[in-house]
PDB file of N, CA and C in Angstrom:
ATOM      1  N   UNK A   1       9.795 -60.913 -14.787  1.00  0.00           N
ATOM      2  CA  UNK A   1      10.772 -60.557 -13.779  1.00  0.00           C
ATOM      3  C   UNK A   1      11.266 -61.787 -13.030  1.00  0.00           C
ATOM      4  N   UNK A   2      10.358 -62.814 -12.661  1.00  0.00           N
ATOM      5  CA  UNK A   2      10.615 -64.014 -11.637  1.00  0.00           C
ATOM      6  C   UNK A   2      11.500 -64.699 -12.579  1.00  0.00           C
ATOM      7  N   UNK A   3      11.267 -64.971 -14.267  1.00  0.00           N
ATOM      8  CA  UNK A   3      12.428 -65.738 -14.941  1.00  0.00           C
ATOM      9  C   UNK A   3      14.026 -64.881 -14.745  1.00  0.00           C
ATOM     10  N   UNK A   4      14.101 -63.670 -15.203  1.00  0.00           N
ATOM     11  CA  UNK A   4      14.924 -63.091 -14.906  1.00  0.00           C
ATOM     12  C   UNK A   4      16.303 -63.280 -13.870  1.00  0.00           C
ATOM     13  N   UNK A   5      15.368 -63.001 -12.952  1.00  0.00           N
ATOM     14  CA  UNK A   5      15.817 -63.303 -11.510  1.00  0.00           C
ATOM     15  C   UNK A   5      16.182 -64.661 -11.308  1.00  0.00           C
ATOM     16  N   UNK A   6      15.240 -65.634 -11.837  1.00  0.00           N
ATOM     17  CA  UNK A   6      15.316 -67.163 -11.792  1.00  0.00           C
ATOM     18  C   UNK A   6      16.910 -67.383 -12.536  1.00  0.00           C
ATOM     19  N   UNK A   7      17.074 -67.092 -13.944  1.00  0.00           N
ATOM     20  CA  UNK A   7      17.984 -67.545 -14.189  1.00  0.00           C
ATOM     21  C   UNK A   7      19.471 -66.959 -14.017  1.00  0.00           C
ATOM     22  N   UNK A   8      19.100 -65.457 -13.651  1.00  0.00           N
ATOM     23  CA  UNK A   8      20.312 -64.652 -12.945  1.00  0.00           C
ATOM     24  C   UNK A   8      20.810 -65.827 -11.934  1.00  0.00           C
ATOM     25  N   UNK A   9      20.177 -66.040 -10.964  1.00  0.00           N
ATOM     26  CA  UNK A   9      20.221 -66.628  -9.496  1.00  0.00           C
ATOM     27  C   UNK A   9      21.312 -68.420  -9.617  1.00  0.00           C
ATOM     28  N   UNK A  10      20.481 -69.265 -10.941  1.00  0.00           N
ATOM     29  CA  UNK A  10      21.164 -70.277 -11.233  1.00  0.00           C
ATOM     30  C   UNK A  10      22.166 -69.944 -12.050  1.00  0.00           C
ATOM     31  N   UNK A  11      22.669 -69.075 -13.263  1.00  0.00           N
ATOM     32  CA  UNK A  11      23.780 -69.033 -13.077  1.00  0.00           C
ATOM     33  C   UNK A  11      25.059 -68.613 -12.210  1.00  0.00           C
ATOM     34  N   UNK A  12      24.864 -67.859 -11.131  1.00  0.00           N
ATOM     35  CA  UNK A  12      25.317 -67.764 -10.282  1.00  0.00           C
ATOM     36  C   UNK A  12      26.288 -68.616  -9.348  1.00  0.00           C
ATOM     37  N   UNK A  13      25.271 -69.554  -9.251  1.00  0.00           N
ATOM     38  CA  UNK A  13      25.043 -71.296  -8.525  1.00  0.00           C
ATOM     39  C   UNK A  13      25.931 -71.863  -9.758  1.00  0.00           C
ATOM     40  N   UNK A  14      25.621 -71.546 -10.694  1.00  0.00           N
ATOM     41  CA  UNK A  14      26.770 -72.936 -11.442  1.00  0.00           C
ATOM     42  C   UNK A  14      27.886 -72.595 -11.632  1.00  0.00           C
ATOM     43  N   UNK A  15      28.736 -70.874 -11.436  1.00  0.00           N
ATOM     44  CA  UNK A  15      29.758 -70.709 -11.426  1.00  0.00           C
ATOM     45  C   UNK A  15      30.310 -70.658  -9.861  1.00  0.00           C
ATOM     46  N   UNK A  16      29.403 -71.085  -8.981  1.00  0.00           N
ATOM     47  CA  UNK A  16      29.783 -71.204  -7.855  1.00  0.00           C
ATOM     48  C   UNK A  16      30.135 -72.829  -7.657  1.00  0.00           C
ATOM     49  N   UNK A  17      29.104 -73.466  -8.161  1.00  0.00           N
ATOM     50  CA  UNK A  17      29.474 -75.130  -8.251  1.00  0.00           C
ATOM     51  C   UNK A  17      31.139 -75.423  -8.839  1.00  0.00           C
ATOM     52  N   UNK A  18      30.930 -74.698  -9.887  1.00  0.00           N
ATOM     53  CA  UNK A  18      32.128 -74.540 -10.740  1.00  0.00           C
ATOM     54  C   UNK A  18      33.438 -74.086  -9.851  1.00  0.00           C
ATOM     55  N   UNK A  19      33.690 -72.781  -8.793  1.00  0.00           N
ATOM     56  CA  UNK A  19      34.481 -73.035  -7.978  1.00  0.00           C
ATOM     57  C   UNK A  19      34.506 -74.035  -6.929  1.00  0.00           C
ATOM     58  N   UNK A  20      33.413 -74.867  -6.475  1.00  0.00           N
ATOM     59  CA  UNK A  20      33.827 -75.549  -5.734  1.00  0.00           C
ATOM     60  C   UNK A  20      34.840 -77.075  -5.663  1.00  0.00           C
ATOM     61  N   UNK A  21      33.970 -77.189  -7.108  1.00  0.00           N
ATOM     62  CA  UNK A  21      34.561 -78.045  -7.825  1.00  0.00           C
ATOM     63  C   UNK A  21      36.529 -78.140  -8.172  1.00  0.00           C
ATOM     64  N   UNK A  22      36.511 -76.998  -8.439  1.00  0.00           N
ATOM     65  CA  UNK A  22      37.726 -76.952  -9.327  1.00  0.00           C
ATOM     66  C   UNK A  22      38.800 -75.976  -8.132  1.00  0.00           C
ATOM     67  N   UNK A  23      38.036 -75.580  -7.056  1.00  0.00           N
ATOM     68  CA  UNK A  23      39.031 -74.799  -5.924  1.00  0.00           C
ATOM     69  C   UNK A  23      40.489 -74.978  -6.069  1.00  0.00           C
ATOM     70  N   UNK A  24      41.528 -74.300  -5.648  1.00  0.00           N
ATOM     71  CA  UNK A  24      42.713 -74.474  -5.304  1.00  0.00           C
ATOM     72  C   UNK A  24      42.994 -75.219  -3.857  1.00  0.00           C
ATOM     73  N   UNK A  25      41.927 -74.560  -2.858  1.00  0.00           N
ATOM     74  CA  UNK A  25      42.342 -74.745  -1.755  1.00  0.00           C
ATOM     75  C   UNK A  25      40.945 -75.630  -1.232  1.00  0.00           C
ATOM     76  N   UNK A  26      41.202 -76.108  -0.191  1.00  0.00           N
ATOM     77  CA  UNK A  26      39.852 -76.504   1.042  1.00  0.00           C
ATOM     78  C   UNK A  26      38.919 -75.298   1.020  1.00  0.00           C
ATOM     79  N   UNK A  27      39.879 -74.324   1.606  1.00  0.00           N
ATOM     80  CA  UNK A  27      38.825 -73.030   1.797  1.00  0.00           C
ATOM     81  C   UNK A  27      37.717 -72.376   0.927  1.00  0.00           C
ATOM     82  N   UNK A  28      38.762 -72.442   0.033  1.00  0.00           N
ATOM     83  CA  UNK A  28      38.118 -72.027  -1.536  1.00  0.00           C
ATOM     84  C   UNK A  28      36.614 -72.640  -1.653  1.00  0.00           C
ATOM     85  N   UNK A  29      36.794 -73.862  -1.779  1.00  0.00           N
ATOM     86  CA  UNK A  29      35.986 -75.080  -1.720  1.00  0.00           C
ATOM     87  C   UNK A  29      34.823 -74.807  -0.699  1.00  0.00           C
ATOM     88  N   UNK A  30      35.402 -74.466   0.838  1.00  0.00           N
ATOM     89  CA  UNK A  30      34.358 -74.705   1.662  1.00  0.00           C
ATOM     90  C   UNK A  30      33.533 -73.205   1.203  1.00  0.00           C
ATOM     91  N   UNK A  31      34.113 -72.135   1.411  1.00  0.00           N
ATOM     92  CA  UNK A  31      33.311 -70.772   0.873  1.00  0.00           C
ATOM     93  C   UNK A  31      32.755 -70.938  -0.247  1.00  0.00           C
ATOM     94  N   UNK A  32      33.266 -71.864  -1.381  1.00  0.00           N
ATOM     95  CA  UNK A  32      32.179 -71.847  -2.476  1.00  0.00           C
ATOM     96  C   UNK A  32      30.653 -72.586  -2.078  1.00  0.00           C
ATOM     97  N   UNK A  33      30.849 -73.781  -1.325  1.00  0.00           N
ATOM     98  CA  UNK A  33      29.555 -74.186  -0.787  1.00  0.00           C
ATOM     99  C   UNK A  33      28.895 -74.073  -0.456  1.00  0.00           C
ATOM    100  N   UNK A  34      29.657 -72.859   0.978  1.00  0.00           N
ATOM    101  CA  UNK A  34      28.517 -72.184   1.661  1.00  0.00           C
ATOM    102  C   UNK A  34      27.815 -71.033   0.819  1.00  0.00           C
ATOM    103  N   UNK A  35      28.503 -70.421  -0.306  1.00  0.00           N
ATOM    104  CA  UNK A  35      27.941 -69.524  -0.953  1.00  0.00           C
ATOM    105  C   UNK A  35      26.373 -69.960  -2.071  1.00  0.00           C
ATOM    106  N   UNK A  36      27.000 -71.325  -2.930  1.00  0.00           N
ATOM    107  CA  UNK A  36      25.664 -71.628  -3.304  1.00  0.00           C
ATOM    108  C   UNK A  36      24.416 -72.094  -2.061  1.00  0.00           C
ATOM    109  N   UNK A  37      24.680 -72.482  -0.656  1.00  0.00           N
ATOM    110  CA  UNK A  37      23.883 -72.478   0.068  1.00  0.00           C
ATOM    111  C   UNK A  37      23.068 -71.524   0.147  1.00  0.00           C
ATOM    112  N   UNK A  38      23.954 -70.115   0.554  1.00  0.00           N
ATOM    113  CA  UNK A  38      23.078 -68.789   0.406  1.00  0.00           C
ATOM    114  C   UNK A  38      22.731 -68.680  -0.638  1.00  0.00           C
ATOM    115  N   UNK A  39      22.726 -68.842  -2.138  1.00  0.00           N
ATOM    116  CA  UNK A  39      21.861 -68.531  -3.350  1.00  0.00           C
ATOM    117  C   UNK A  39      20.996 -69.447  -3.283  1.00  0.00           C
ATOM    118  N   UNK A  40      21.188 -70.513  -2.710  1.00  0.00           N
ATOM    119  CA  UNK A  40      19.770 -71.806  -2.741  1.00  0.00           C
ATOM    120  C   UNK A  40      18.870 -70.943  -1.952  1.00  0.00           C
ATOM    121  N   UNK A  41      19.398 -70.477  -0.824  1.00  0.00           N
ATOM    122  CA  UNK A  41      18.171 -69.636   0.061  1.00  0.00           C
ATOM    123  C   UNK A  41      17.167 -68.607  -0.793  1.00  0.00           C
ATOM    124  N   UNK A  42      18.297 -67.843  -1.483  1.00  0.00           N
ATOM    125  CA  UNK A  42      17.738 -66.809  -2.288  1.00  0.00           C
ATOM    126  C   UNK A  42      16.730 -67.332  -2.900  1.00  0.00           C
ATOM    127  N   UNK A  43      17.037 -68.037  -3.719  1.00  0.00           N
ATOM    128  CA  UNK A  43      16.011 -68.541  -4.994  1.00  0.00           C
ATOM    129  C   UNK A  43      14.626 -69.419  -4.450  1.00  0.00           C
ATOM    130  N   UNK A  44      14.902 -69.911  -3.157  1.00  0.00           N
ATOM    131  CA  UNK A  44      13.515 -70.124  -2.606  1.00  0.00           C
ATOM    132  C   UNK A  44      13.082 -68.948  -1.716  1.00  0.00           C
ATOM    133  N   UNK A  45      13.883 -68.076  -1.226  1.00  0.00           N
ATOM    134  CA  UNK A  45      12.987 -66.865  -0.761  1.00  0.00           C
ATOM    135  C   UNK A  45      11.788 -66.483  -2.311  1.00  0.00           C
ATOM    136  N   UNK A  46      12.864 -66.334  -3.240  1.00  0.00           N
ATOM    137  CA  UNK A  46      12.392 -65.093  -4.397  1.00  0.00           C
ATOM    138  C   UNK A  46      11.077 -66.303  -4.770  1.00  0.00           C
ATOM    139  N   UNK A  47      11.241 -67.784  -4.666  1.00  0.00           N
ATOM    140  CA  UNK A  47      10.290 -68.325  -5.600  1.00  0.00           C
ATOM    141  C   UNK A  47       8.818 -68.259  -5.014  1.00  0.00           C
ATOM    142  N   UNK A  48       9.479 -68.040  -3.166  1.00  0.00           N
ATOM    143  CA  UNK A  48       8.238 -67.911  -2.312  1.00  0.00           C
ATOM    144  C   UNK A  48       7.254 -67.081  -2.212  1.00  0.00           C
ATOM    145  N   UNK A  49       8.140 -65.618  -2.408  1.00  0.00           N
ATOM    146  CA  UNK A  49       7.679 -64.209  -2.520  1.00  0.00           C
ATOM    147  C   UNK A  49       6.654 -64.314  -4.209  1.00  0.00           C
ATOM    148  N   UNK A  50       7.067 -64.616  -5.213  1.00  0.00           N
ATOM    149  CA  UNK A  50       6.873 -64.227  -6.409  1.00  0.00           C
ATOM    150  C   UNK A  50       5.542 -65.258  -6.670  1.00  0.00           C
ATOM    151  N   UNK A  51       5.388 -66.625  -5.881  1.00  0.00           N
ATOM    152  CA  UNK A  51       4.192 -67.130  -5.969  1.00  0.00           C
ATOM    153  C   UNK A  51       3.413 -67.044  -4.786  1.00  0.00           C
ATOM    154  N   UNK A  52       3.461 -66.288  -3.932  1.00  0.00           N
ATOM    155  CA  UNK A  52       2.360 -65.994  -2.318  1.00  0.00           C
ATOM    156  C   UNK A  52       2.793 -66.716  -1.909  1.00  0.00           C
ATOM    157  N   UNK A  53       3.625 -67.564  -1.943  1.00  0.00           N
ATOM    158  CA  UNK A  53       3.482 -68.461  -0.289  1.00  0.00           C
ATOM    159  C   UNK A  53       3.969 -68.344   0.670  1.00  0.00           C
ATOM    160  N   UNK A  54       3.870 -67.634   1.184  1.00  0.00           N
ATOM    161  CA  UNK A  54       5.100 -67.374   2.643  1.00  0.00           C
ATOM    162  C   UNK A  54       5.719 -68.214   3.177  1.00  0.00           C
ATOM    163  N   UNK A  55       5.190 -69.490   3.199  1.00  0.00           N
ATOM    164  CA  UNK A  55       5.638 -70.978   4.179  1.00  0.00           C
ATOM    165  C   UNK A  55       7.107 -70.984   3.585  1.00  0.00           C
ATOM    166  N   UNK A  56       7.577 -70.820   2.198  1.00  0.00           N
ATOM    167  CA  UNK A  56       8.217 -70.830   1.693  1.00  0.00           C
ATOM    168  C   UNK A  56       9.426 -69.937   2.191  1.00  0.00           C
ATOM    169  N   UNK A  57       9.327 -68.865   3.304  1.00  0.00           N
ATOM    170  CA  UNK A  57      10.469 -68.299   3.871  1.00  0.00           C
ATOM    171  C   UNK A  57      10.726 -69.036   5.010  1.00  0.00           C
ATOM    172  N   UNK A  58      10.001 -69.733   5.128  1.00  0.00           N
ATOM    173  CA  UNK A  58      10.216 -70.668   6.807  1.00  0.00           C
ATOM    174  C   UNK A  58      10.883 -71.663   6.340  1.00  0.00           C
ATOM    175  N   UNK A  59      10.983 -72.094   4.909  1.00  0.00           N
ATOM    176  CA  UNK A  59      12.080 -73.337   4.514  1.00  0.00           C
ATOM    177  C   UNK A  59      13.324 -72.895   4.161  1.00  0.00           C
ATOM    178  N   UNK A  60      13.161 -71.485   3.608  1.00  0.00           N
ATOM    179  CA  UNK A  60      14.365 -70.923   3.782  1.00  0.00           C
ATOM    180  C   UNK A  60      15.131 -70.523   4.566  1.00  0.00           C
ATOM    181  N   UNK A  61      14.907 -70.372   5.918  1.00  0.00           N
ATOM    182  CA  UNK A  61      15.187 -69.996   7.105  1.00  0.00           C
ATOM    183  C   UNK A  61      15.811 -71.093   7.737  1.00  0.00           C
ATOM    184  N   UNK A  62      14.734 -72.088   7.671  1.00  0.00           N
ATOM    185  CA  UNK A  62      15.766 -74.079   8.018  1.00  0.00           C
ATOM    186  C   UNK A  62      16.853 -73.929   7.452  1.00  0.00           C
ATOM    187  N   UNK A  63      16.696 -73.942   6.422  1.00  0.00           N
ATOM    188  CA  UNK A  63      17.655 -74.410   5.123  1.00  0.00           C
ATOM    189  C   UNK A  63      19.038 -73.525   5.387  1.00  0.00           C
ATOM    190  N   UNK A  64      18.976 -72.081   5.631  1.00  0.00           N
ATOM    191  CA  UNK A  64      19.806 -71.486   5.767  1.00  0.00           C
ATOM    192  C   UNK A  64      20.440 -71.674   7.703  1.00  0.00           C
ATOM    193  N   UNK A  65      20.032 -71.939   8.291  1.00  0.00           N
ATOM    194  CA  UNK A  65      20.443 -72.484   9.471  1.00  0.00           C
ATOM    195  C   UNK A  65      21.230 -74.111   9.279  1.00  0.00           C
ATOM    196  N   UNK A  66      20.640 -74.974   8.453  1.00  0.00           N
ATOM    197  CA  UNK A  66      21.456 -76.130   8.183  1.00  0.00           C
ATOM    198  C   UNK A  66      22.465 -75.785   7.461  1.00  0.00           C
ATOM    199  N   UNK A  67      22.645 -74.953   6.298  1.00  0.00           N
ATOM    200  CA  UNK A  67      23.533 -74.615   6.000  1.00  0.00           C
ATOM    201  C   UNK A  67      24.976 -74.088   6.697  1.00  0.00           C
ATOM    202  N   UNK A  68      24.492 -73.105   7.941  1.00  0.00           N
ATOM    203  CA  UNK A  68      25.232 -73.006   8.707  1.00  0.00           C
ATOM    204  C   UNK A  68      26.250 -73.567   9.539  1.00  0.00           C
ATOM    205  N   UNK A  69      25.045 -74.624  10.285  1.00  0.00           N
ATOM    206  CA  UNK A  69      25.484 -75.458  11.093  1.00  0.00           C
ATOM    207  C   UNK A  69      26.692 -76.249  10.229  1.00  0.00           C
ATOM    208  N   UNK A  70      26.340 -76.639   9.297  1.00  0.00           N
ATOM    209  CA  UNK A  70      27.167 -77.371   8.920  1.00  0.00           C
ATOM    210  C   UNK A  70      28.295 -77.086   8.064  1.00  0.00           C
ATOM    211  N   UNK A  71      28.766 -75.464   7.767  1.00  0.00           N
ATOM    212  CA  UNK A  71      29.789 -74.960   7.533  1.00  0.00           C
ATOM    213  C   UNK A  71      30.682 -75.733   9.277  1.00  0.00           C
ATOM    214  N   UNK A  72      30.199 -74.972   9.954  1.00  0.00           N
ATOM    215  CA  UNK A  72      30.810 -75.073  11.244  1.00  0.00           C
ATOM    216  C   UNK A  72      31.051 -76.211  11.623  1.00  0.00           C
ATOM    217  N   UNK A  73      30.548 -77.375  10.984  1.00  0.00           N
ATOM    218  CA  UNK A  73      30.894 -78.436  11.481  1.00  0.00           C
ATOM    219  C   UNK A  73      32.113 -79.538  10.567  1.00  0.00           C
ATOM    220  N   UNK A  74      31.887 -79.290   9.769  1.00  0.00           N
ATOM    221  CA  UNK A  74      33.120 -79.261   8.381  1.00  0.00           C
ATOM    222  C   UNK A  74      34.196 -78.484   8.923  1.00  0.00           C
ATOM    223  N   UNK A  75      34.256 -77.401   9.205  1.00  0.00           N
ATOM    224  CA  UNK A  75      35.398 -76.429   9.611  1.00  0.00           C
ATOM    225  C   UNK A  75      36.067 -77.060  11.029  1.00  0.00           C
ATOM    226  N   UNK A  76      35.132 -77.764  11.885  1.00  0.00           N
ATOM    227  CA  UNK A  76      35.732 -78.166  13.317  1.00  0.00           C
ATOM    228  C   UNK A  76      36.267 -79.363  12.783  1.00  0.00           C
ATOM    229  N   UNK A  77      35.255 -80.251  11.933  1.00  0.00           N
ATOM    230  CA  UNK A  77      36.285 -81.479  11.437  1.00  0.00           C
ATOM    231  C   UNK A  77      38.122 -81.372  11.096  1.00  0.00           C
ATOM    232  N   UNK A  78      37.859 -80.395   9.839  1.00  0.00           N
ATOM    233  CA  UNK A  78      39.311 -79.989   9.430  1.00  0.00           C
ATOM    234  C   UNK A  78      40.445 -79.568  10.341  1.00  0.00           C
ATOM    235  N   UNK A  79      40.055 -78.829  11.187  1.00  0.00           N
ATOM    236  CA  UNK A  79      40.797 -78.593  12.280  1.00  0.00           C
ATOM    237  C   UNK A  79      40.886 -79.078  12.987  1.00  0.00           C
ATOM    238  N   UNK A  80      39.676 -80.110  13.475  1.00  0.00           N
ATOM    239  CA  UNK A  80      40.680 -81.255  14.537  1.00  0.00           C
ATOM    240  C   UNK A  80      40.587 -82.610  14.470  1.00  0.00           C
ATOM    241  N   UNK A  81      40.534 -82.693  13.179  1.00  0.00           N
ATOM    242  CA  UNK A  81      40.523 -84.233  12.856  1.00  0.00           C
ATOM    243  C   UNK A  81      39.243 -85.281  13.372  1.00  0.00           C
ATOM    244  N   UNK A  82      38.441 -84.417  13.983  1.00  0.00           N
ATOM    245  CA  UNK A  82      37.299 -84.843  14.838  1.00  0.00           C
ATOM    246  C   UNK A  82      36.120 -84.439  15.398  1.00  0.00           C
ATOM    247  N   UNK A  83      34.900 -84.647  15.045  1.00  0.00           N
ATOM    248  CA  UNK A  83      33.839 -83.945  15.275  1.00  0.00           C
ATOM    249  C   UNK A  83      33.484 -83.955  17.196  1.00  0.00           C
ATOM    250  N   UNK A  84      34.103 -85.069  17.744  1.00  0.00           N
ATOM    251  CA  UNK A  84      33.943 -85.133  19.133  1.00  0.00           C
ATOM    252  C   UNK A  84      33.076 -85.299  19.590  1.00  0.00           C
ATOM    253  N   UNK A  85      32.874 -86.048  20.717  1.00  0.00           N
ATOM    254  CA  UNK A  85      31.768 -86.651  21.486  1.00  0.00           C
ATOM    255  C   UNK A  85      31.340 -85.696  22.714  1.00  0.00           C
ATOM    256  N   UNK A  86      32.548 -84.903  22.499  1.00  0.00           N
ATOM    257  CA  UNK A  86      32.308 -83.618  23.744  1.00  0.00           C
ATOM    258  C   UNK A  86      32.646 -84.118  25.481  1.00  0.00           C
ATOM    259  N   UNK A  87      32.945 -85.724  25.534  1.00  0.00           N
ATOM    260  CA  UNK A  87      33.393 -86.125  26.620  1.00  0.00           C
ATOM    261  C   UNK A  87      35.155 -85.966  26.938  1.00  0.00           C
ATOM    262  N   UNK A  88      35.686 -85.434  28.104  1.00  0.00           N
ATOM    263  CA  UNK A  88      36.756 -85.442  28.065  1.00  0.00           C
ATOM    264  C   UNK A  88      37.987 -86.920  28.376  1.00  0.00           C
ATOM    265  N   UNK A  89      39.057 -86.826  27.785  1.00  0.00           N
ATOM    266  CA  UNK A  89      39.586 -88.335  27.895  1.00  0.00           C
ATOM    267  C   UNK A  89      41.061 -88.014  28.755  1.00  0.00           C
ATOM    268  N   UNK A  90      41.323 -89.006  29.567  1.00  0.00           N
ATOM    269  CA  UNK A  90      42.675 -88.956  30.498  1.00  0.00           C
ATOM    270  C   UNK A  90      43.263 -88.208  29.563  1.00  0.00           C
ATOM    271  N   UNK A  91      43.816 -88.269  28.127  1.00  0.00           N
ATOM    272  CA  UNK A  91      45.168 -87.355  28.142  1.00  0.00           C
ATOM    273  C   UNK A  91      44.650 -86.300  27.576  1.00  0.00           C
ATOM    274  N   UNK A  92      43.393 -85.326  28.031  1.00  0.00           N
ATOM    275  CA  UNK A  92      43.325 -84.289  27.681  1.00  0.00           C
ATOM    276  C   UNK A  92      43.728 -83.540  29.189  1.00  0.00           C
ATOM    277  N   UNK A  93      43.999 -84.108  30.285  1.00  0.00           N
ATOM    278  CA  UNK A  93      44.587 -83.545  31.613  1.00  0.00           C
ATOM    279  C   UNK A  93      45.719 -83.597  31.624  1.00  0.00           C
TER     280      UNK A  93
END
């Protein structure tokens, strides 16, 4: 069952690589990334579950929070040309 699942899971991931790669758009691109992110999660949840280790959902849990973060931070880039220091400058008044 764990191969199964194992190789269900990576092909998945390589036709997702495969859109990111070859996207039309940014978007395309950025949703394909974040999507093999979430199957990377998967496949270390399932590898965690299927050999006892639980620790193994706590890296998935990082992993899927970095993932996050950093959709969101790619997405603020694109849109404003700038990740920002968060300080405000004279001609923002």
């Amino acid at each position: 069952m764990f191969i199964a699942v194992t190789i269900a899971l990576l092909i998945t991931m390589a036709l997702t690589l495969t859109r990111a790669l070859l996207g039309p758009t940014l978007f395309d691109r950025l949703l394909a990334v974040n999507s093999f992110g979430t199957k990377t999660v998967l496949l270390i949840s399932v590898h965690g579950f299927m050999t006892g280790r639980p620790e193994f959902l706590d890296i998935a849990l990082v992993y899927s929070l970095i993932n996050f973060v950093g959709t969101i931070a790619v997405l603020k880039f694109f849109e404003y040309d700038d990740l920002g220091s968060g300080a405000y400058q004279e001609d923002d008044f």
